[in-house]
Protein backbone atom coordinates (compact mmCIF):
# COMPACT_ATOMS: atom_id res chain seq x y z
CA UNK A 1 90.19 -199.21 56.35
CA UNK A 2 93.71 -200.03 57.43
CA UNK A 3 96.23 -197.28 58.03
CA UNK A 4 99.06 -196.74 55.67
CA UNK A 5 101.68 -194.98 58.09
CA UNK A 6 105.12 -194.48 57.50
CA UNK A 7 108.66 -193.54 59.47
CA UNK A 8 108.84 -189.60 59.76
CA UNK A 9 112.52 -188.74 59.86
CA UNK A 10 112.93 -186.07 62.89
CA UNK A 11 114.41 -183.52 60.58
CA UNK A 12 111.52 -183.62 59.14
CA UNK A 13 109.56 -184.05 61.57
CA UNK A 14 110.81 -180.91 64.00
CA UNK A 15 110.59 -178.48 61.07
CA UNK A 16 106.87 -179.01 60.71
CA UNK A 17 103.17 -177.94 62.00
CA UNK A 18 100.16 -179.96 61.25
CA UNK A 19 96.86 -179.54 62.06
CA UNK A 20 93.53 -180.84 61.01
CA UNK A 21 90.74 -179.31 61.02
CA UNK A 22 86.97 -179.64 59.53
CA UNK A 23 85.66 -177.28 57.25
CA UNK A 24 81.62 -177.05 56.58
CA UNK A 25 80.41 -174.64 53.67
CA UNK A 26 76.78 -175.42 54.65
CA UNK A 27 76.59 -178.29 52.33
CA UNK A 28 79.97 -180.23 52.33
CA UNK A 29 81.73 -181.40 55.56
CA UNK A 30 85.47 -181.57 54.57
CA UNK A 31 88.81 -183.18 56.94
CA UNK A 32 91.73 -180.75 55.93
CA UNK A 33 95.02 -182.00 57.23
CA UNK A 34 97.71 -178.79 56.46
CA UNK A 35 101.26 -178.53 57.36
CA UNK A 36 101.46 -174.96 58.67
CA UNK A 37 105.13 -174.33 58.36
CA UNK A 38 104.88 -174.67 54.33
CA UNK A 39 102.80 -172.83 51.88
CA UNK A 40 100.28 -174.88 50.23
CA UNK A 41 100.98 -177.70 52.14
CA UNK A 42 97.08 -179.23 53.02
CA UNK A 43 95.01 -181.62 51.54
CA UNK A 44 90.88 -182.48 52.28
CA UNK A 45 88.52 -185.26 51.50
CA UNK A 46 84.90 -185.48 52.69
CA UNK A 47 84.12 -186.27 55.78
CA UNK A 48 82.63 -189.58 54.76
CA UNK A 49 85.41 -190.77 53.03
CA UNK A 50 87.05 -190.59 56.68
CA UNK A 51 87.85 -193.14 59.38
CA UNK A 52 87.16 -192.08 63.06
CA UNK A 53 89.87 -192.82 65.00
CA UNK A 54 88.74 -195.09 67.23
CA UNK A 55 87.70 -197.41 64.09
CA UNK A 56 90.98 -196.65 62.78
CA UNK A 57 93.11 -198.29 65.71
């Protein structure tokens, strides 16, 4: 998988919070990625569908 990063401006950038974190219900293990500092700012995808970060370098 090849990274699709782009340019943060750092306006943007100071104003926010992100963390990831993954969630397991017992039978789904899911990455969320949520910016703290807005409301319903997050997103998830399995697990699976994820690239470790050493493969993603």
């Amino acid at each position: 998988m090849t990274p699709d990063t782009a340019a943060v401006s750092v306006s943007v950038a100071d104003d926010s919070e992100v963390m990831a974190s993954v969630d397991d219900d017992g039978n789904t293990k899911r990455l969320v990625i949520a910016d703290i500092s807005c409301e319903d700012a997050w997103i998830s995808m399995r697990v699976e569908g994820t690239t470790s970060l050493p493969d993603w370098r």
